[in-house]
PDB file of N, CA and C in Angstrom:
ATOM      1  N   UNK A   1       0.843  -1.170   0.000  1.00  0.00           N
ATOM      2  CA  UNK A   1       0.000   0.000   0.000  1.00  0.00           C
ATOM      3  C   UNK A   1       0.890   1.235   0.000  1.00  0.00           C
ATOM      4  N   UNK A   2       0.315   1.959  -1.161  1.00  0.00           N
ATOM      5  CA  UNK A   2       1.659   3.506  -0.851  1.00  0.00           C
ATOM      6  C   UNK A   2       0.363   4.421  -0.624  1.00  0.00           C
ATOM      7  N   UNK A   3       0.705   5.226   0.231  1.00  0.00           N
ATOM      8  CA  UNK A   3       0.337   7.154   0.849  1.00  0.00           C
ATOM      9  C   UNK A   3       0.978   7.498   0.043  1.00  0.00           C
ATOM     10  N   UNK A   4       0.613   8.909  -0.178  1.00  0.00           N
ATOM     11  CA  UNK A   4       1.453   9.961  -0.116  1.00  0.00           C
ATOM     12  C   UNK A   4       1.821   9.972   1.189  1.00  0.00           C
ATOM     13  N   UNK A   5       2.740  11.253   1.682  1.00  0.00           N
ATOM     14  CA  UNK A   5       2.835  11.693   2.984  1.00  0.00           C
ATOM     15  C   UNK A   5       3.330  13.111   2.390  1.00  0.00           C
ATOM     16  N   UNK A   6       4.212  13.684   4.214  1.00  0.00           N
ATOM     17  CA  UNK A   6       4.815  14.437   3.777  1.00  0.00           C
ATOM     18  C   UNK A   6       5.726  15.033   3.042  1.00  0.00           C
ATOM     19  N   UNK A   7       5.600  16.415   2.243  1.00  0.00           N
ATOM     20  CA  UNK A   7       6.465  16.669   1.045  1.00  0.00           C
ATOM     21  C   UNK A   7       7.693  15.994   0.853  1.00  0.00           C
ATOM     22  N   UNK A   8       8.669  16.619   1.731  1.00  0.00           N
ATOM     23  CA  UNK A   8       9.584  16.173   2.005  1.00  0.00           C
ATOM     24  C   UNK A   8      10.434  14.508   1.951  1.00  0.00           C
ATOM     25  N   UNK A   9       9.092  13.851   2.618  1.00  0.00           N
ATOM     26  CA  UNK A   9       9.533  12.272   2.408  1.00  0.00           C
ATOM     27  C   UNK A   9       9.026  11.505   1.054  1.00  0.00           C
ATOM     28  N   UNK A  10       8.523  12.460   0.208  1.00  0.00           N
ATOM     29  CA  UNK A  10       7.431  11.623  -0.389  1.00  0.00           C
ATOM     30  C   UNK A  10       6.648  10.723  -0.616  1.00  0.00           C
ATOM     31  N   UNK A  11       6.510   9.438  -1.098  1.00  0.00           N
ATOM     32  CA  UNK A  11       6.022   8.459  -1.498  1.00  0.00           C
ATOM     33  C   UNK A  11       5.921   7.812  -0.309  1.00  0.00           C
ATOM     34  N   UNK A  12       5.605   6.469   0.845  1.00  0.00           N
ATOM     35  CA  UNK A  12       5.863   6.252   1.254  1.00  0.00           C
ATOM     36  C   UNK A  12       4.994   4.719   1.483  1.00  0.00           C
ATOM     37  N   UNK A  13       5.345   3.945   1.386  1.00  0.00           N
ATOM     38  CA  UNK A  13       4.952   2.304   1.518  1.00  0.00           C
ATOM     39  C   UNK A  13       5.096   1.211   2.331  1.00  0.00           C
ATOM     40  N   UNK A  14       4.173   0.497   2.853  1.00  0.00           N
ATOM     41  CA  UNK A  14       4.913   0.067   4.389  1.00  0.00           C
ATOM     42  C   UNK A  14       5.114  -1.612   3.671  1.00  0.00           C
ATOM     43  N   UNK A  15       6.273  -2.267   4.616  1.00  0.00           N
ATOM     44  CA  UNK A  15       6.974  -3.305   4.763  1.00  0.00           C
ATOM     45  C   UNK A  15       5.775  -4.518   4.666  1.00  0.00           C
ATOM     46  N   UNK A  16       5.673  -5.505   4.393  1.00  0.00           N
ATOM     47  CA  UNK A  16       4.613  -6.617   4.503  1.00  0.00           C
ATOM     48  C   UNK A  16       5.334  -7.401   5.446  1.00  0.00           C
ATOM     49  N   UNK A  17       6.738  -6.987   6.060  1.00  0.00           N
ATOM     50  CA  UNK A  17       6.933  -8.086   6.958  1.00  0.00           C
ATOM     51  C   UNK A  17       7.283  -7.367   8.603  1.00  0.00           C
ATOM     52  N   UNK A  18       7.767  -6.281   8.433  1.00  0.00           N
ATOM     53  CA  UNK A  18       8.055  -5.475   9.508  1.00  0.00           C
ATOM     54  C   UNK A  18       7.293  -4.354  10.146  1.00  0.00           C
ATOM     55  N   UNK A  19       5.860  -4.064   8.916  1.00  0.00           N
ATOM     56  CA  UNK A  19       5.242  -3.251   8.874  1.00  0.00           C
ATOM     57  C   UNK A  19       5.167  -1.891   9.278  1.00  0.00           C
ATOM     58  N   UNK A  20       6.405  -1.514   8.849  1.00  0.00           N
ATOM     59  CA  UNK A  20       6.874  -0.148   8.974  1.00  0.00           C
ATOM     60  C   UNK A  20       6.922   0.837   7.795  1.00  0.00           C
ATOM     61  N   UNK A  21       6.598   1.590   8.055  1.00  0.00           N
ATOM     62  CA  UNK A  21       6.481   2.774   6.668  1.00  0.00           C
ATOM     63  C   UNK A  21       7.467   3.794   6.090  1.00  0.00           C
ATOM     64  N   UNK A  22       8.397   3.403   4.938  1.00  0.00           N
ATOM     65  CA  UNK A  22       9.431   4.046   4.551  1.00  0.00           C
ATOM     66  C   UNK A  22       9.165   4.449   3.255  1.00  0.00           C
ATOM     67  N   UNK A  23       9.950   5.597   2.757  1.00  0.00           N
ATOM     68  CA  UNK A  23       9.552   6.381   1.684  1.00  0.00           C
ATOM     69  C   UNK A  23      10.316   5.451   0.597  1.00  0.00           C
ATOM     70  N   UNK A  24       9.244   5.887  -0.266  1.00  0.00           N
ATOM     71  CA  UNK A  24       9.732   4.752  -1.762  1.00  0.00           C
ATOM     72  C   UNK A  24      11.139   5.353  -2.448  1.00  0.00           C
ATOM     73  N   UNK A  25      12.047   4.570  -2.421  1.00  0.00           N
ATOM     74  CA  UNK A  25      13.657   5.126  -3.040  1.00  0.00           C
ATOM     75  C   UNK A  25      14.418   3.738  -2.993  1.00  0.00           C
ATOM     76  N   UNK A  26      15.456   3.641  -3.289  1.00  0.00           N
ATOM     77  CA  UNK A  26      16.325   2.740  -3.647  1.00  0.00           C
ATOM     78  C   UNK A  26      17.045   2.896  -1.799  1.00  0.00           C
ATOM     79  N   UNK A  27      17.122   3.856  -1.458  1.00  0.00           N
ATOM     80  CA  UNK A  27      17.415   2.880  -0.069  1.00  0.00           C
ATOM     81  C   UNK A  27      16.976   2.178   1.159  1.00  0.00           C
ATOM     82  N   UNK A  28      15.653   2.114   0.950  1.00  0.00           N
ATOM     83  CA  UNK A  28      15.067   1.082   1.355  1.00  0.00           C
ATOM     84  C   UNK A  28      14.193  -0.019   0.797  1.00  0.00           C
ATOM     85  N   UNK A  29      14.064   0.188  -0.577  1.00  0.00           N
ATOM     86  CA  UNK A  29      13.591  -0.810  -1.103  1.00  0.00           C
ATOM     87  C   UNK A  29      14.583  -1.404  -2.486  1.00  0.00           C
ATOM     88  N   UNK A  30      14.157  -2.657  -2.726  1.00  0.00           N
ATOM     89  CA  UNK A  30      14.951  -3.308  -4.077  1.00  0.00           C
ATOM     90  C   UNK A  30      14.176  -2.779  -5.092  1.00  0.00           C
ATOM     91  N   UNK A  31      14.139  -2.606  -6.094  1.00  0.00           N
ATOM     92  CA  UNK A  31      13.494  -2.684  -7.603  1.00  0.00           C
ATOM     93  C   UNK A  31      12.666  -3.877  -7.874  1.00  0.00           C
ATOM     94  N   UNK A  32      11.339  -3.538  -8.718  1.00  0.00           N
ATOM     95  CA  UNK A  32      11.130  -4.536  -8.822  1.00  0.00           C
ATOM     96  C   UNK A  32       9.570  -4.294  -9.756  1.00  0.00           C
ATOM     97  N   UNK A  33      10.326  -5.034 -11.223  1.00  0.00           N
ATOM     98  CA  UNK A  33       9.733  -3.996 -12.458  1.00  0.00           C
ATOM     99  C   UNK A  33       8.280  -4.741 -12.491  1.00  0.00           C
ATOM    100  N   UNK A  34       8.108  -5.476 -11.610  1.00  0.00           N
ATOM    101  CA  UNK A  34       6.588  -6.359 -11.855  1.00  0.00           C
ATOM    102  C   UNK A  34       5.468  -5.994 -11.245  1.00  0.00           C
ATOM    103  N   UNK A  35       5.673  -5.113 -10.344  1.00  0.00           N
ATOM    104  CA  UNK A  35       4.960  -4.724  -9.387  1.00  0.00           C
ATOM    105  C   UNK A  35       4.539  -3.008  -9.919  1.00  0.00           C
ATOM    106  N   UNK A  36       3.694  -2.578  -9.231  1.00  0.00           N
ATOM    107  CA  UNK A  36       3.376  -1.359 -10.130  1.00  0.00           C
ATOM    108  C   UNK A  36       4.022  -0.093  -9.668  1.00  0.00           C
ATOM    109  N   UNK A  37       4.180  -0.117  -8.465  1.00  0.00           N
ATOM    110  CA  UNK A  37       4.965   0.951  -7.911  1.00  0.00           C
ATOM    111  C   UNK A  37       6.460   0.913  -8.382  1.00  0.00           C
ATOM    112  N   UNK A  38       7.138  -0.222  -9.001  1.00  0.00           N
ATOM    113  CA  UNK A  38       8.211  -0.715  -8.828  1.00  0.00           C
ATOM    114  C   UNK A  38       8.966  -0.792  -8.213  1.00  0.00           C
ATOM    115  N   UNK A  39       8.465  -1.424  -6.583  1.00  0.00           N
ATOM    116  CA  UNK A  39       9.673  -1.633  -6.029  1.00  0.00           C
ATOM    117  C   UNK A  39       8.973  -3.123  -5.338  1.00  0.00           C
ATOM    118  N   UNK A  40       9.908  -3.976  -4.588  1.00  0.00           N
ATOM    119  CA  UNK A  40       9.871  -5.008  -3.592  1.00  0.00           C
ATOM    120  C   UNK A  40       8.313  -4.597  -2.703  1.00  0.00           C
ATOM    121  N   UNK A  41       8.199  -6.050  -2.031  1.00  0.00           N
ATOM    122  CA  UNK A  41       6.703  -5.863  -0.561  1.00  0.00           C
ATOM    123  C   UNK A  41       7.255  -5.948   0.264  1.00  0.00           C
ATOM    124  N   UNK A  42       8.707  -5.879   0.576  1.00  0.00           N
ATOM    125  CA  UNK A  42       9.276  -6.344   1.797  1.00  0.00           C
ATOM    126  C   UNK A  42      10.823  -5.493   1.767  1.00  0.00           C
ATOM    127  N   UNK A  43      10.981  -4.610   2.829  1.00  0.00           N
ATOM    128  CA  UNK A  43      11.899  -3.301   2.632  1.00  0.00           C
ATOM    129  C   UNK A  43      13.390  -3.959   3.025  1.00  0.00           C
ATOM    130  N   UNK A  44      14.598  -3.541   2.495  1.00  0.00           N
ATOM    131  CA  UNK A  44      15.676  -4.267   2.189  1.00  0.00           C
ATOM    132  C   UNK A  44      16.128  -4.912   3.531  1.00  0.00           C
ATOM    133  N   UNK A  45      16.161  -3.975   4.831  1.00  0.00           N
ATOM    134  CA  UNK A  45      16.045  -5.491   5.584  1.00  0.00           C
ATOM    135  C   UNK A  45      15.619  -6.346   6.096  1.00  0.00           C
ATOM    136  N   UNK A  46      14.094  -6.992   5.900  1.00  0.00           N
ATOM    137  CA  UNK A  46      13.217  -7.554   6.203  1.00  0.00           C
ATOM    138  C   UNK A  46      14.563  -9.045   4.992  1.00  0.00           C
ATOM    139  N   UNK A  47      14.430  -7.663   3.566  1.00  0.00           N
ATOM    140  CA  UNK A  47      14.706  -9.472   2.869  1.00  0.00           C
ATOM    141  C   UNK A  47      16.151  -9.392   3.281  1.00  0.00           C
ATOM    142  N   UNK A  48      16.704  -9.062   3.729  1.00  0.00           N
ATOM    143  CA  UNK A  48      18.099  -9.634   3.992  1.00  0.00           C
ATOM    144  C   UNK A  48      18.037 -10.426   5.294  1.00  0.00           C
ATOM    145  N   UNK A  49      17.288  -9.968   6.196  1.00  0.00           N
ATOM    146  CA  UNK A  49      17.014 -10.912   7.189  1.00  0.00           C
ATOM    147  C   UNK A  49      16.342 -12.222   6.960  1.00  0.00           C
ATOM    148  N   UNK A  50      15.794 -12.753   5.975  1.00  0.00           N
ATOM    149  CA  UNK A  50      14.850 -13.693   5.567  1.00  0.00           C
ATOM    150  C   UNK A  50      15.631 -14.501   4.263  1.00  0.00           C
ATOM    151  N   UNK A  51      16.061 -13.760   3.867  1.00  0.00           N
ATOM    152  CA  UNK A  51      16.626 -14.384   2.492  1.00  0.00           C
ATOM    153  C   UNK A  51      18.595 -14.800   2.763  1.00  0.00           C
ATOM    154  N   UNK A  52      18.732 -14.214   3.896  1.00  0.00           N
ATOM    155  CA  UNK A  52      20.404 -14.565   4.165  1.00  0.00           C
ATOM    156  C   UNK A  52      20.664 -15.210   5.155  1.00  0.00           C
ATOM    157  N   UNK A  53      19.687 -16.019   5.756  1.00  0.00           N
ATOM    158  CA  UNK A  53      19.766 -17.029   6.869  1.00  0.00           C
ATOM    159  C   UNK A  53      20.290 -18.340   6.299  1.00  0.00           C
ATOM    160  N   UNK A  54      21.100 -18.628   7.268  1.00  0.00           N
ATOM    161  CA  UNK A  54      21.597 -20.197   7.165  1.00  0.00           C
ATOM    162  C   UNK A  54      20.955 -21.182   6.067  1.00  0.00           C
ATOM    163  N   UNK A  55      19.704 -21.107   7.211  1.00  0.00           N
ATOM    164  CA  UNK A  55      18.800 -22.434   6.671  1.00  0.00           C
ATOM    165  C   UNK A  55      18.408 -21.954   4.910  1.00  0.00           C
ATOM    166  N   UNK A  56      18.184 -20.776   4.566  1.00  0.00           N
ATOM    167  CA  UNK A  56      17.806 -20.745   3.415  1.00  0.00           C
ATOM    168  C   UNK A  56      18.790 -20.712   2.487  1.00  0.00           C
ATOM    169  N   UNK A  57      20.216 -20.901   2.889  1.00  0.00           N
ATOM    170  CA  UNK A  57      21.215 -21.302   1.984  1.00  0.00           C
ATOM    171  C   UNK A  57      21.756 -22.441   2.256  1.00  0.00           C
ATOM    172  N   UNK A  58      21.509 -22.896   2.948  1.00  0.00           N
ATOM    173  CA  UNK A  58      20.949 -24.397   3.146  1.00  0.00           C
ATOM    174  C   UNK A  58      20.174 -25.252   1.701  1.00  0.00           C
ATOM    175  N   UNK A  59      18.795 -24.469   1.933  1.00  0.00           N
ATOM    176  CA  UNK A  59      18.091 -25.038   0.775  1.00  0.00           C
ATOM    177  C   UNK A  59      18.608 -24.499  -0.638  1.00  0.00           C
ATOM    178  N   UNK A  60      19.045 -23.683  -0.639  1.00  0.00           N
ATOM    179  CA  UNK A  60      19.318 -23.250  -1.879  1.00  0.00           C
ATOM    180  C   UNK A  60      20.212 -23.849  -2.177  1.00  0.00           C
ATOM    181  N   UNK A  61      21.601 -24.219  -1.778  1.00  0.00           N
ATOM    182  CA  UNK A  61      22.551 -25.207  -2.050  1.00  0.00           C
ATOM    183  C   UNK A  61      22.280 -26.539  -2.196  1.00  0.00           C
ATOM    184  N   UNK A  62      21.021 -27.174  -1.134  1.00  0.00           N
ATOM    185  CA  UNK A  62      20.466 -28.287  -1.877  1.00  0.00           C
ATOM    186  C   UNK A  62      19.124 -28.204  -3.227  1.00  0.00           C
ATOM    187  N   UNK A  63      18.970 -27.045  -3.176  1.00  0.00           N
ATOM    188  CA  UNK A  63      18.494 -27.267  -4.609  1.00  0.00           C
ATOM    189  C   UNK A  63      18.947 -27.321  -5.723  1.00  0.00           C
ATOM    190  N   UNK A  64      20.112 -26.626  -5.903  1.00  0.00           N
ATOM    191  CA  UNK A  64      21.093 -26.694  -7.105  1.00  0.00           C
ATOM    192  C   UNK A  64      22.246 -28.016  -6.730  1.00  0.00           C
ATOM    193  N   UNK A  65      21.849 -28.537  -5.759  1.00  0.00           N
ATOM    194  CA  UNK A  65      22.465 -30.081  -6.002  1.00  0.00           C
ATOM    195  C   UNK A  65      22.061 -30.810  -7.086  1.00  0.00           C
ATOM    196  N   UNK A  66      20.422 -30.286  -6.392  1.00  0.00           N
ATOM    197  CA  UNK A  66      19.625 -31.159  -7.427  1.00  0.00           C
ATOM    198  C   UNK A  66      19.002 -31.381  -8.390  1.00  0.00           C
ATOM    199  N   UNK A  67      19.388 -30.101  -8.741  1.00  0.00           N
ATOM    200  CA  UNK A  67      19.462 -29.147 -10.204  1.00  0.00           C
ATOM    201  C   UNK A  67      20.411 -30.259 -11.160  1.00  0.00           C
ATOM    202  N   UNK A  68      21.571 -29.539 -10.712  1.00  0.00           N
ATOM    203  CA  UNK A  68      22.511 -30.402 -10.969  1.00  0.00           C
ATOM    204  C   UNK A  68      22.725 -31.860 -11.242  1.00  0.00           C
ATOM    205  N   UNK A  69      22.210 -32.475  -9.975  1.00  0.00           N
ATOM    206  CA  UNK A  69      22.001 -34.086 -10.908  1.00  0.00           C
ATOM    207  C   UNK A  69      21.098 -34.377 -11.641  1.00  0.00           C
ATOM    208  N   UNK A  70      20.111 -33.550 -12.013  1.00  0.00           N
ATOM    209  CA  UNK A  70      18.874 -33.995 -12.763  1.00  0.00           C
ATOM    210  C   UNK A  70      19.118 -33.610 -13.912  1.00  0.00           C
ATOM    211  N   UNK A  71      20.381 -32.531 -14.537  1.00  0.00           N
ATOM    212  CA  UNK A  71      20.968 -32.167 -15.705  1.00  0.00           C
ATOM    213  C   UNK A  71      21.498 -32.967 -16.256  1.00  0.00           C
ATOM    214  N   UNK A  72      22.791 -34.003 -15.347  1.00  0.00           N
ATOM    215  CA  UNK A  72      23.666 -34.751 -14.933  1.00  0.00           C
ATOM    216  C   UNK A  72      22.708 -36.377 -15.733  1.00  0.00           C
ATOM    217  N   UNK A  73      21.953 -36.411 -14.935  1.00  0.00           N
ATOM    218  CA  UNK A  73      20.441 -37.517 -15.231  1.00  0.00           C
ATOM    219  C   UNK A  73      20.315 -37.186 -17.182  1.00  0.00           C
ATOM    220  N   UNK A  74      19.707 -36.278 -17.047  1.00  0.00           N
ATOM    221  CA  UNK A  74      19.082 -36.155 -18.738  1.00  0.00           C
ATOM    222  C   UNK A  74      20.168 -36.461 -19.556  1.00  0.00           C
ATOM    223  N   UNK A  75      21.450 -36.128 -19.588  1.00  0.00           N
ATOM    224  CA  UNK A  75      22.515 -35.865 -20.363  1.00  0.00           C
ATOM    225  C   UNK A  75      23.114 -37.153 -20.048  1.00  0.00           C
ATOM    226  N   UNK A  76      22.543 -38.299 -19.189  1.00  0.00           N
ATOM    227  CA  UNK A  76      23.074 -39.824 -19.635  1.00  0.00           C
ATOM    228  C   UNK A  76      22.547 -40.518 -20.426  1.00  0.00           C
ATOM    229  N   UNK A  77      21.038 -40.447 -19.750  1.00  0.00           N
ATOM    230  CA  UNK A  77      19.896 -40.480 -20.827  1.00  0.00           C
ATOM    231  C   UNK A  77      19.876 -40.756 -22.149  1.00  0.00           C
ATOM    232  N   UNK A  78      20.367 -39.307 -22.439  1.00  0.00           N
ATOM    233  CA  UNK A  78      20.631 -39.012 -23.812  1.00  0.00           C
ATOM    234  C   UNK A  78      21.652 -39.442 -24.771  1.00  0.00           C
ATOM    235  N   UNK A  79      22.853 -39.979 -23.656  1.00  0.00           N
ATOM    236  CA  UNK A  79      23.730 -40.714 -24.463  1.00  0.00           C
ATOM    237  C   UNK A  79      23.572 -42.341 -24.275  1.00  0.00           C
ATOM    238  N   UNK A  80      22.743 -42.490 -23.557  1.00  0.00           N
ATOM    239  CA  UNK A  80      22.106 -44.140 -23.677  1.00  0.00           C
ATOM    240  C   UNK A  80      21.397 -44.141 -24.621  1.00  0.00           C
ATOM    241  N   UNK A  81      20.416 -43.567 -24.879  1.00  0.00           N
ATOM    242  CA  UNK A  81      19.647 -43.415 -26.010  1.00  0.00           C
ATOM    243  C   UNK A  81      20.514 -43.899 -27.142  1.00  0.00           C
ATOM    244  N   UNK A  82      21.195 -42.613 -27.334  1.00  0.00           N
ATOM    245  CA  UNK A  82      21.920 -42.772 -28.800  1.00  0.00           C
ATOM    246  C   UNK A  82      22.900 -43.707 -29.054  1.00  0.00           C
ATOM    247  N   UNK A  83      23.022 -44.526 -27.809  1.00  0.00           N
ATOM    248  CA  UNK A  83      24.100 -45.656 -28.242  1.00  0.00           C
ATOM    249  C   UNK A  83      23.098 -46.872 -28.411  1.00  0.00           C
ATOM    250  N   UNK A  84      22.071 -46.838 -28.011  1.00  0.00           N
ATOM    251  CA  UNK A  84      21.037 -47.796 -28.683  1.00  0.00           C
ATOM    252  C   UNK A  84      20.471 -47.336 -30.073  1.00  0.00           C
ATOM    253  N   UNK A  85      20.047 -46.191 -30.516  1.00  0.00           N
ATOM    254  CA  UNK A  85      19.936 -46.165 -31.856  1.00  0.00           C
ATOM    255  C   UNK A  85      21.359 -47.033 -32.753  1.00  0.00           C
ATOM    256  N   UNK A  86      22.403 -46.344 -32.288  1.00  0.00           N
ATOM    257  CA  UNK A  86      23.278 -46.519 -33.024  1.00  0.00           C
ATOM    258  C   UNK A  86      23.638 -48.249 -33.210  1.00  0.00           C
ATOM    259  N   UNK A  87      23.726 -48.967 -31.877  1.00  0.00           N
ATOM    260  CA  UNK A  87      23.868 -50.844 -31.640  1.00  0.00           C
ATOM    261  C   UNK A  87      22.532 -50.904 -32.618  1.00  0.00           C
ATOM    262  N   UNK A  88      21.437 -50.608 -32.574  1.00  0.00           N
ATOM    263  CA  UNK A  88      20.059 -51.223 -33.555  1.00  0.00           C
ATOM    264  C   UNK A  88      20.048 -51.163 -35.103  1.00  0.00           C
TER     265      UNK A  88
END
């Protein structure tokens, strides 16, 4: 949700996670061309607190494990395949 407010601060939009109200600018919010105001719902340190925790680089490192073997997977696949066309 953005206010106006006062002159001075202009624009101003509150946090969806901290629910605090900071003026719309690049130093408290990320960019973010999808949204209409263009910026983030969640003010830069809400996501740095949420997005730079352990556990979520945790998962993120096991997801590109498993990224990784499932690339790893297709691309044997694919050369099993073609060594059976080729034996037939």
């Amino acid at each position: 949700m953005i206010v106006p407010s006062e002159p001075e601060l202009g624009e101003q939009q509150q946090c969806h996670d901290c629910r605090d109200w900071y003026p719309l600018d690049d130093e408290f919010w990320y960019r973010n061309p999808k949204r209409r105001c263009g910026f983030s719902h969640i003010c830069i340190a809400c996501f740095c607190e949420r997005y730079r925790t352990p556990e979520f680089r945790q998962k993120e490192a096991a997801r590109h494990q498993t990224d990784e073997y499932r690339r790893k997977s297709r691309e044997r696949m694919r050369e099993r395949r073609a060594e059976k066309r080729v034996a037939a």
